[in-house]
N, C-alpha and C. Protein backbone atom coordinates (compact mmCIF):
# COMPACT_ATOMS: atom_id res chain seq x y z
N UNK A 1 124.26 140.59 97.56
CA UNK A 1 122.92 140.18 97.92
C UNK A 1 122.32 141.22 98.85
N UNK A 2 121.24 141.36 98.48
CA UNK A 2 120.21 142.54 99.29
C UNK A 2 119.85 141.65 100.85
N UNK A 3 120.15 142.26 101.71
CA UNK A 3 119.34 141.48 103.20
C UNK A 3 118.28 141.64 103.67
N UNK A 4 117.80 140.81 103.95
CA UNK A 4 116.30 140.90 104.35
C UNK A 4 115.83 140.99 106.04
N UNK A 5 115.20 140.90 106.17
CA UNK A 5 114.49 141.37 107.51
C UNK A 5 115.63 140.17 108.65
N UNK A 6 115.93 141.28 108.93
CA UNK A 6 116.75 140.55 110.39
C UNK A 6 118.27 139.55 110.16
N UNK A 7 118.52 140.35 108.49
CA UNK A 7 119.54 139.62 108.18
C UNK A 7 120.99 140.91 108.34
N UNK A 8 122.78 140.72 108.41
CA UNK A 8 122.99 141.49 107.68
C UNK A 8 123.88 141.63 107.11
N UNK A 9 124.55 142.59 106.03
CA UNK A 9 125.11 142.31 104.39
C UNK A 9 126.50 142.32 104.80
N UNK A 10 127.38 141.64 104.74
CA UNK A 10 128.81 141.78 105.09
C UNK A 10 129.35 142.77 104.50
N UNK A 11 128.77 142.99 103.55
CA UNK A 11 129.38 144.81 102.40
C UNK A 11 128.86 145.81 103.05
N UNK A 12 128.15 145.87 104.91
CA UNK A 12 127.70 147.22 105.22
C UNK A 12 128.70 146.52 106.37
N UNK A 13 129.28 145.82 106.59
CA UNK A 13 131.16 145.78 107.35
C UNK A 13 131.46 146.36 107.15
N UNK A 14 132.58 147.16 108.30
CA UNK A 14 133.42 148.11 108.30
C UNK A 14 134.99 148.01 107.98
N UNK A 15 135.60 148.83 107.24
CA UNK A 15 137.26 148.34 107.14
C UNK A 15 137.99 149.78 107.30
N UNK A 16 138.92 149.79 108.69
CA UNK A 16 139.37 148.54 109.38
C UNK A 16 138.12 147.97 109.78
N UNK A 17 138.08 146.67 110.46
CA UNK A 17 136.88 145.81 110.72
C UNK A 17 136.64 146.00 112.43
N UNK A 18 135.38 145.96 113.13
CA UNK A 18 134.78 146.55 114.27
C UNK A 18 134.83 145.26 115.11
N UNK A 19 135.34 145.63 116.37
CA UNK A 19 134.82 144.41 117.44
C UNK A 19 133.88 145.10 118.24
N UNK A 20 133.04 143.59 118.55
CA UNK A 20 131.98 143.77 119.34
C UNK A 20 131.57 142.26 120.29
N UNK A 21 131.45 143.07 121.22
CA UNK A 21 130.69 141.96 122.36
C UNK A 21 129.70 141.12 121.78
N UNK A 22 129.20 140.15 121.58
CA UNK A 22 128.24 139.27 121.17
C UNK A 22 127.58 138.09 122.82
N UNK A 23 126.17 138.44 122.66
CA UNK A 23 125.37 137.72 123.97
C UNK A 23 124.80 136.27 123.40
N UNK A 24 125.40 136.07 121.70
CA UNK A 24 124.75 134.75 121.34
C UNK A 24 125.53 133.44 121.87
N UNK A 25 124.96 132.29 121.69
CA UNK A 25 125.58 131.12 122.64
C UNK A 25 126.19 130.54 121.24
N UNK A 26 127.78 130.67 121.99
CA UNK A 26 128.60 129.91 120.49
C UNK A 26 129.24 128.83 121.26
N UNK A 27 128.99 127.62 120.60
CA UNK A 27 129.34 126.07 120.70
C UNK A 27 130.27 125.57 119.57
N UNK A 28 131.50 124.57 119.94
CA UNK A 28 131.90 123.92 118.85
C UNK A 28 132.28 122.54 119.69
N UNK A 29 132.11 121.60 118.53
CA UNK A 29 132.71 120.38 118.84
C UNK A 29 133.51 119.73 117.82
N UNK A 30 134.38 118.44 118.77
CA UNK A 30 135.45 118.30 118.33
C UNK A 30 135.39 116.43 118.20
N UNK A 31 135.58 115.34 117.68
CA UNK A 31 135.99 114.22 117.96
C UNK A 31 134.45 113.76 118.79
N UNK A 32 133.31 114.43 118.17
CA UNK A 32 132.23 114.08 119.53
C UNK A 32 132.01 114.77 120.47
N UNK A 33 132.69 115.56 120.70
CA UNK A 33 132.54 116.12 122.20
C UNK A 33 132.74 117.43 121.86
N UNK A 34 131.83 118.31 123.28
CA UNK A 34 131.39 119.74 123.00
C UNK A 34 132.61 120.08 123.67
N UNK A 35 133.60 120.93 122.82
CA UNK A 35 134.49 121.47 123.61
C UNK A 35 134.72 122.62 123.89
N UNK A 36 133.44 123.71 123.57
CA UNK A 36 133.29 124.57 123.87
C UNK A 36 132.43 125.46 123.56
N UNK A 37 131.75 126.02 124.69
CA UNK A 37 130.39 126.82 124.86
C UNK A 37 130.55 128.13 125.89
N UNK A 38 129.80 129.70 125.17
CA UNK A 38 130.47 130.59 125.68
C UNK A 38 128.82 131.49 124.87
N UNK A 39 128.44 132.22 125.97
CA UNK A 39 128.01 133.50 126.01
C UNK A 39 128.65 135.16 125.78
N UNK A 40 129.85 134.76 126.21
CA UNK A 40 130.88 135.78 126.48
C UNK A 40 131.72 136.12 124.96
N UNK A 41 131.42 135.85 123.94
CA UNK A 41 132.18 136.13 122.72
C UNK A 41 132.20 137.49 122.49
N UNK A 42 133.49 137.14 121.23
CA UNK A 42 133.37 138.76 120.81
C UNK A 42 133.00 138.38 119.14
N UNK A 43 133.03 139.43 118.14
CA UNK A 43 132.42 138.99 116.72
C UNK A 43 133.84 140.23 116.34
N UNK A 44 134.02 139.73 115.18
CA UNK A 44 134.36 140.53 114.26
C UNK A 44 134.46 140.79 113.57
N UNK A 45 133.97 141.94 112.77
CA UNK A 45 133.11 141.97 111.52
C UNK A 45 133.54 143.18 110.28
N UNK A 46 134.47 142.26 109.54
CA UNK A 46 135.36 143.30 108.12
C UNK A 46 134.23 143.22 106.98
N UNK A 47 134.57 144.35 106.38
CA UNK A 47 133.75 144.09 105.03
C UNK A 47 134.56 142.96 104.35
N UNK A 48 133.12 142.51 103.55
CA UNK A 48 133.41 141.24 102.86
C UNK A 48 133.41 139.72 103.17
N UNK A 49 133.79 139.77 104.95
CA UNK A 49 133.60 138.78 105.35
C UNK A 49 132.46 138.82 106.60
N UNK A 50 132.27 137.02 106.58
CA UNK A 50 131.37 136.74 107.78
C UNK A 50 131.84 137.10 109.11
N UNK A 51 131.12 137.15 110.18
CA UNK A 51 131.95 137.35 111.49
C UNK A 51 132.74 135.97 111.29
N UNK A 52 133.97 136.67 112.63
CA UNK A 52 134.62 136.03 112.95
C UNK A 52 134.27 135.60 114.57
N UNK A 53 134.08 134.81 115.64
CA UNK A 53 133.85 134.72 116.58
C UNK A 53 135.11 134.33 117.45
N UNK A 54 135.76 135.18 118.75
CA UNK A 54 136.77 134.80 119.50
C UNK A 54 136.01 134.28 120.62
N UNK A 55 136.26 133.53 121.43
CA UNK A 55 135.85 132.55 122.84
C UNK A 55 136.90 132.68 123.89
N UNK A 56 136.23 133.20 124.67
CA UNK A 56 137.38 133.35 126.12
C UNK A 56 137.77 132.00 126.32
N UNK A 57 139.10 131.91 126.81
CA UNK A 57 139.91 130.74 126.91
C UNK A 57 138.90 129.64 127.60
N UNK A 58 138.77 130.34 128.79
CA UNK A 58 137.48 129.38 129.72
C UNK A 58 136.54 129.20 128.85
N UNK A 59 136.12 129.19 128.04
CA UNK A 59 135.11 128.39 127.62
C UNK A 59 135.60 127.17 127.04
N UNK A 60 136.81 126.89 126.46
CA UNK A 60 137.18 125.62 126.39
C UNK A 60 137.06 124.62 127.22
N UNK A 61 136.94 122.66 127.26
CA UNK A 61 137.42 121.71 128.35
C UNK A 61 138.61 121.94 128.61
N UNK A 62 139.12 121.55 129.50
CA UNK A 62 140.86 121.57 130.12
C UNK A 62 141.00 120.64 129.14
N UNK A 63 142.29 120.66 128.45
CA UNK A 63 143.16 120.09 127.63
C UNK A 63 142.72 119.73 126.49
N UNK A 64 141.84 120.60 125.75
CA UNK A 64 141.85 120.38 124.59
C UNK A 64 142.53 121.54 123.76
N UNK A 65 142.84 122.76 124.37
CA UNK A 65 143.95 123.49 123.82
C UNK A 65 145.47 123.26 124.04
N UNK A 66 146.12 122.79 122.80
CA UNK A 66 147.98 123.25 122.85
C UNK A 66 148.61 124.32 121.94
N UNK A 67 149.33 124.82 122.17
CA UNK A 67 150.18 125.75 121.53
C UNK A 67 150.64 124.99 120.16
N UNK A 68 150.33 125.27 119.12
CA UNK A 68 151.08 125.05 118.34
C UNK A 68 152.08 126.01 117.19
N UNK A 69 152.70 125.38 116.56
CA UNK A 69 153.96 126.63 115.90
C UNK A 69 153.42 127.39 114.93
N UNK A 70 154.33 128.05 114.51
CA UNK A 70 153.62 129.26 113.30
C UNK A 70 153.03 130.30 114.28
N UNK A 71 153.07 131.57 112.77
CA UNK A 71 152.16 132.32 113.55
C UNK A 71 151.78 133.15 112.20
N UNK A 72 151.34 133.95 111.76
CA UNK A 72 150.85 134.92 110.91
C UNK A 72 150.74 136.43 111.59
N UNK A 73 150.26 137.80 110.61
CA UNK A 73 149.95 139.07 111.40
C UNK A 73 149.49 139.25 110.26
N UNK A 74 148.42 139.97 111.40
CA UNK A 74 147.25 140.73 110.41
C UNK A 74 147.37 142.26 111.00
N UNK A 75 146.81 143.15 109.72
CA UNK A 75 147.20 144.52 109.59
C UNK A 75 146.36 145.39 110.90
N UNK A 76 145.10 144.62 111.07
CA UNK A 76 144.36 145.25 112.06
C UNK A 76 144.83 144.95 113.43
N UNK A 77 144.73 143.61 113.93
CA UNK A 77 144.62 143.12 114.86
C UNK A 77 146.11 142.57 115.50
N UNK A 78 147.34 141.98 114.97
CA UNK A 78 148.63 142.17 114.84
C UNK A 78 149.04 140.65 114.85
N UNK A 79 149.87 140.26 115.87
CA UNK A 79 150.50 139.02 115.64
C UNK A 79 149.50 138.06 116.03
N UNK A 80 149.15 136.92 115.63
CA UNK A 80 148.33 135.51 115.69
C UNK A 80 149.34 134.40 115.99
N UNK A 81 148.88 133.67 117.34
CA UNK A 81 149.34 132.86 117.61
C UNK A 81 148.51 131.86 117.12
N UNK A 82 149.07 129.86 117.05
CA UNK A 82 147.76 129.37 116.47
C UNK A 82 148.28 127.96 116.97
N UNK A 83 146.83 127.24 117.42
CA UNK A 83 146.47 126.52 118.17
C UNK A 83 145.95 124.99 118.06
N UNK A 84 146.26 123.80 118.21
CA UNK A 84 146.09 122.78 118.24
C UNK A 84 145.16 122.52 119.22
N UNK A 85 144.02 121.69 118.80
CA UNK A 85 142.31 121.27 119.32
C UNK A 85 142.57 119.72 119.29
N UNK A 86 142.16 119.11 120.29
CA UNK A 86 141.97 117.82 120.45
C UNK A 86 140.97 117.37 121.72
N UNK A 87 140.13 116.54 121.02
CA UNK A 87 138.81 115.76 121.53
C UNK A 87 138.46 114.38 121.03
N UNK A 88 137.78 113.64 121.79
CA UNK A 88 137.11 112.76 121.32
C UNK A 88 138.47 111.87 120.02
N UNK A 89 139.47 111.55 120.67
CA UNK A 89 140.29 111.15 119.56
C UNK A 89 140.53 111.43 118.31
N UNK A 90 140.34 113.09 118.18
CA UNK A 90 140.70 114.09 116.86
C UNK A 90 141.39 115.13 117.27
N UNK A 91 142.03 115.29 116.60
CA UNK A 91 142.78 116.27 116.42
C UNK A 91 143.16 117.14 115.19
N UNK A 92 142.86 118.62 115.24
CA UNK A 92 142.73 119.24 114.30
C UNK A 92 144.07 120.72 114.42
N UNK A 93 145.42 120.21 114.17
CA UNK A 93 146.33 121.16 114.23
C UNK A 93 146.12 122.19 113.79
N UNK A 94 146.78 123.75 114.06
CA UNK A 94 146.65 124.60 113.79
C UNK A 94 144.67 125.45 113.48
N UNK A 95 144.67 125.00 114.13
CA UNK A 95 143.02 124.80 113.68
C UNK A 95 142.08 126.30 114.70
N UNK A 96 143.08 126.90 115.64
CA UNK A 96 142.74 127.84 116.42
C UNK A 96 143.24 128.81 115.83
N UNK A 97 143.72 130.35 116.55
CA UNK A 97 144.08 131.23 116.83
C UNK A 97 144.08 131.95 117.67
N UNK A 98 145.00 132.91 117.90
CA UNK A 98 144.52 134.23 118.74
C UNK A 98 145.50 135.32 119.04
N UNK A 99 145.63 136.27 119.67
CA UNK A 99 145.98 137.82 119.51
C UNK A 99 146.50 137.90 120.75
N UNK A 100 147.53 137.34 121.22
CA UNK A 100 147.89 137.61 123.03
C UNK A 100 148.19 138.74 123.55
N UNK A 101 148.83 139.38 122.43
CA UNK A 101 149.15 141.10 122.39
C UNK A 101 148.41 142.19 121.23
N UNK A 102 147.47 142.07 121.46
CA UNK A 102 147.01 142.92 120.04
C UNK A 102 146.75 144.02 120.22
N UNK A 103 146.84 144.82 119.00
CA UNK A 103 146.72 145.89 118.79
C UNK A 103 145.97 147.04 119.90
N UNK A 104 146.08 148.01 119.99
CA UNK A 104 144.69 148.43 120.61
C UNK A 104 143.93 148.85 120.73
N UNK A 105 143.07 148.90 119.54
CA UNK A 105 141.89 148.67 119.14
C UNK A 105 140.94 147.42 119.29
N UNK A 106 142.05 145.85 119.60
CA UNK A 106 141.56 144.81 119.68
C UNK A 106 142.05 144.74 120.96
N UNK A 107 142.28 145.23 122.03
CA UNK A 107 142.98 144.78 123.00
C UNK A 107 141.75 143.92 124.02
N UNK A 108 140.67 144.06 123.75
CA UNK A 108 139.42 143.23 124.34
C UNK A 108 139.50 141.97 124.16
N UNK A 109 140.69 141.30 122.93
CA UNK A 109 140.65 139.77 122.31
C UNK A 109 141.41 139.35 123.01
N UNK A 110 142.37 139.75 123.74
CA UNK A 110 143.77 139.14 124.11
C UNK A 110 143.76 137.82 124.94
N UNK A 111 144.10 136.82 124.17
CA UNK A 111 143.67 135.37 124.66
C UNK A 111 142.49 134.41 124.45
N UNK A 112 141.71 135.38 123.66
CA UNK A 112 140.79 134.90 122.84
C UNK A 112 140.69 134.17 122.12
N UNK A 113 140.42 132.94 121.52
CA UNK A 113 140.30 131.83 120.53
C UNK A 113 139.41 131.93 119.57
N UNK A 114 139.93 131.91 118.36
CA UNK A 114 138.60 131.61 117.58
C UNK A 114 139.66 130.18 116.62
N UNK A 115 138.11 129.77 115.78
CA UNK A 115 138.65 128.45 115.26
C UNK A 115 137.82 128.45 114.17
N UNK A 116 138.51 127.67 112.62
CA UNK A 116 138.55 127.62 111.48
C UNK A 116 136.62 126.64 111.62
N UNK A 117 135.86 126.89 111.31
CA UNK A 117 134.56 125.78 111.82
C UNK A 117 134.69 124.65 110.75
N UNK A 118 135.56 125.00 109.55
CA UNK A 118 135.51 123.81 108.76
C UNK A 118 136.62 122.56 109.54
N UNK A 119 137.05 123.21 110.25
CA UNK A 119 138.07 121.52 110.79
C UNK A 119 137.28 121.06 112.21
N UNK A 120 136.38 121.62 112.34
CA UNK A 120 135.78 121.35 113.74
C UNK A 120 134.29 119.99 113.32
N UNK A 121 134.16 119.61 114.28
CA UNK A 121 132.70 118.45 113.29
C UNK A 121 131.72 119.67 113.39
N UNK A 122 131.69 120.63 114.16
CA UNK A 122 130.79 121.32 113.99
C UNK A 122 130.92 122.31 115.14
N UNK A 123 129.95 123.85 114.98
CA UNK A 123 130.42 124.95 115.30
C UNK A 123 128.65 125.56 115.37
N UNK A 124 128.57 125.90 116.28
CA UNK A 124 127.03 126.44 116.02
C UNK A 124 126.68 127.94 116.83
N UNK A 125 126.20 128.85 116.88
CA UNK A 125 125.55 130.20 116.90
C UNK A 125 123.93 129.81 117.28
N UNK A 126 123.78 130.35 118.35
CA UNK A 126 122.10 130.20 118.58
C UNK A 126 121.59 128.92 118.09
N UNK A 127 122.38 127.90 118.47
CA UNK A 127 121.87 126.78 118.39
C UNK A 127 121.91 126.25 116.79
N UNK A 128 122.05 127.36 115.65
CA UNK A 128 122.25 127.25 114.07
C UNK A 128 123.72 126.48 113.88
N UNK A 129 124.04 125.80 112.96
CA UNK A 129 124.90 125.02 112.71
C UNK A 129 125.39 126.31 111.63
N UNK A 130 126.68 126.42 111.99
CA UNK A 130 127.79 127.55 110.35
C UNK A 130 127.82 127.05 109.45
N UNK A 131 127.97 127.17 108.44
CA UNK A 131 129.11 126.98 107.52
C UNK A 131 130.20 127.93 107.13
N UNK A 132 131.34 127.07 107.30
CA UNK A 132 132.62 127.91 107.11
C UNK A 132 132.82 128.90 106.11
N UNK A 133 133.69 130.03 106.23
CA UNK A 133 134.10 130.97 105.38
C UNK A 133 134.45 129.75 104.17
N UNK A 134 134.13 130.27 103.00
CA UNK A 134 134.97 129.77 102.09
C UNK A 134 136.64 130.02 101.57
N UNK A 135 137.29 128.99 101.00
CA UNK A 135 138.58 128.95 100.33
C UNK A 135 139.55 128.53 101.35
N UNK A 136 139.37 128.45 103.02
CA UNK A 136 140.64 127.73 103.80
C UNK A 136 140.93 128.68 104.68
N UNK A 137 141.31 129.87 104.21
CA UNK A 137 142.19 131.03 104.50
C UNK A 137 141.56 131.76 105.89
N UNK A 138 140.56 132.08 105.57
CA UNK A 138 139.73 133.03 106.21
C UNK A 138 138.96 131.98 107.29
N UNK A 139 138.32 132.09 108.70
CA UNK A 139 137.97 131.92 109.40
C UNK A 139 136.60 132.58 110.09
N UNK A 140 135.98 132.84 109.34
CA UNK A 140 134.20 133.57 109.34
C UNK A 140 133.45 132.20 109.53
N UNK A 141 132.40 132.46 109.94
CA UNK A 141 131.07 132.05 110.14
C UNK A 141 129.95 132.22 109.42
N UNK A 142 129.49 131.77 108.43
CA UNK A 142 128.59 131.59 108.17
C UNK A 142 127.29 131.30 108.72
N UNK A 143 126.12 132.34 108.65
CA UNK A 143 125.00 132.25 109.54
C UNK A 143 123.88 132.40 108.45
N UNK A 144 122.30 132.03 108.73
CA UNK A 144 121.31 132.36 108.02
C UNK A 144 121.40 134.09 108.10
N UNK A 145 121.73 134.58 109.30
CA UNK A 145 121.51 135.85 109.29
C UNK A 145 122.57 136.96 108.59
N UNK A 146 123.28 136.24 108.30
CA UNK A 146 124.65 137.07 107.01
C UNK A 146 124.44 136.46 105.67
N UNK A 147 124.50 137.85 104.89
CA UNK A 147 124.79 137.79 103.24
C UNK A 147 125.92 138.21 102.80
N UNK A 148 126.38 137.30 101.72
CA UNK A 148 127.73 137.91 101.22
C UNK A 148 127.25 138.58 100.10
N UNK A 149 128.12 138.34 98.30
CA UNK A 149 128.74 137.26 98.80
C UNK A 149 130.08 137.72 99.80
N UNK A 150 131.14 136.27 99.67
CA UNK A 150 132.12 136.42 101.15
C UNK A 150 133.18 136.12 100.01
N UNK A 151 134.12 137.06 100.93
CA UNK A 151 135.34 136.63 100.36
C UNK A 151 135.99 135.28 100.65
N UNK A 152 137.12 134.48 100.00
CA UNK A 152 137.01 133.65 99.46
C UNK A 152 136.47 132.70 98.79
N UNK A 153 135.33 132.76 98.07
CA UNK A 153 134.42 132.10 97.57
C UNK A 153 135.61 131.98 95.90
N UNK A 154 135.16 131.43 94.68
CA UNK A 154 135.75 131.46 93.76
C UNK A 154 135.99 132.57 92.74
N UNK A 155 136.73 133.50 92.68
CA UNK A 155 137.37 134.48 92.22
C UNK A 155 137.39 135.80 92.98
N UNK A 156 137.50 135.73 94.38
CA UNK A 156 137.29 136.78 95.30
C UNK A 156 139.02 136.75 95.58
N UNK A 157 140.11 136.06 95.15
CA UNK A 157 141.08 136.70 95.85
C UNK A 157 141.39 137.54 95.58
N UNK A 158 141.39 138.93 94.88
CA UNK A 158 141.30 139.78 94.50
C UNK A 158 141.37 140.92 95.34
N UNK A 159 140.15 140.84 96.14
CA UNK A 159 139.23 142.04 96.39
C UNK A 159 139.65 142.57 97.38
């Protein structure tokens, strides 16, 4: 898709994929309740996909983050730890992430959270409500101001 004025194309993403400071106000909630709001993000932005948004720990309430098991690694950024969210009498396991030692190129994330927006009741950017990366896997944001298409959508595992 071609982008239009003030939009932009996830295929002019960079790979490896670029971090960057972001000054937009990112909110998510959980069970009802806002469990977290942050000026201070970072974005990160691969070809193909939507940003990804990490949240300094402090922007969470106290105790709605736990450690939970597993972990994954990614080629850029390195080992992923991943995180159990609970609010408002929900709970959404594994439903975080983050990079406690990463790479260093990402070493700006370290302790950083980001979270899947499809297990969250909701996840919002400048006050805009996301919609999640498609297919599960991937953890992007969907905004009016990004065009894909995005990977995982239906026949993108591929690419």
């Amino acid at each position: 898709m071609k982008p239009g004025p003030g939009q932009e194309s996830v295929w002019d993403y960079p790979r490896p994929p670029r971090l960057e400071r972001t000054p937009r106000r990112i909110e998510i909630w959980l069970g009802g309740v806002k469990i977290a709001e942050t000026t201070e993000a970072f974005r990160v932005l691969e070809t193909s996909h939507p940003p990804t948004y990490y949240l300094p720990r402090g922007a969470f309430l106290p105790g709605v983050l736990t450690q939970a098991g597993g972990g994954s690694v990614c080629e850029w950024k390195g080992e992923a730890s991943y995180w159990t969210l609970s609010a408002g009498g929900k709970t959404a396991q594994g439903a975080g992430w983050s990079y406690e030692r990463p790479t260093p190129a990402f070493r700006e994330i370290a302790g950083h959270i980001a979270v899947y927006a499809g297990r969250m009741d909701e996840c919002r950017v400048d006050g805009e409500r996301v919609i999640p990366q498609p297919g599960g896997f991937y953890g992007g944001w969907i905004t009016s101001d990004v065009v894909g298409p995005f990977k995982g959508e239906p026949g993108t595992w591929g690419w």
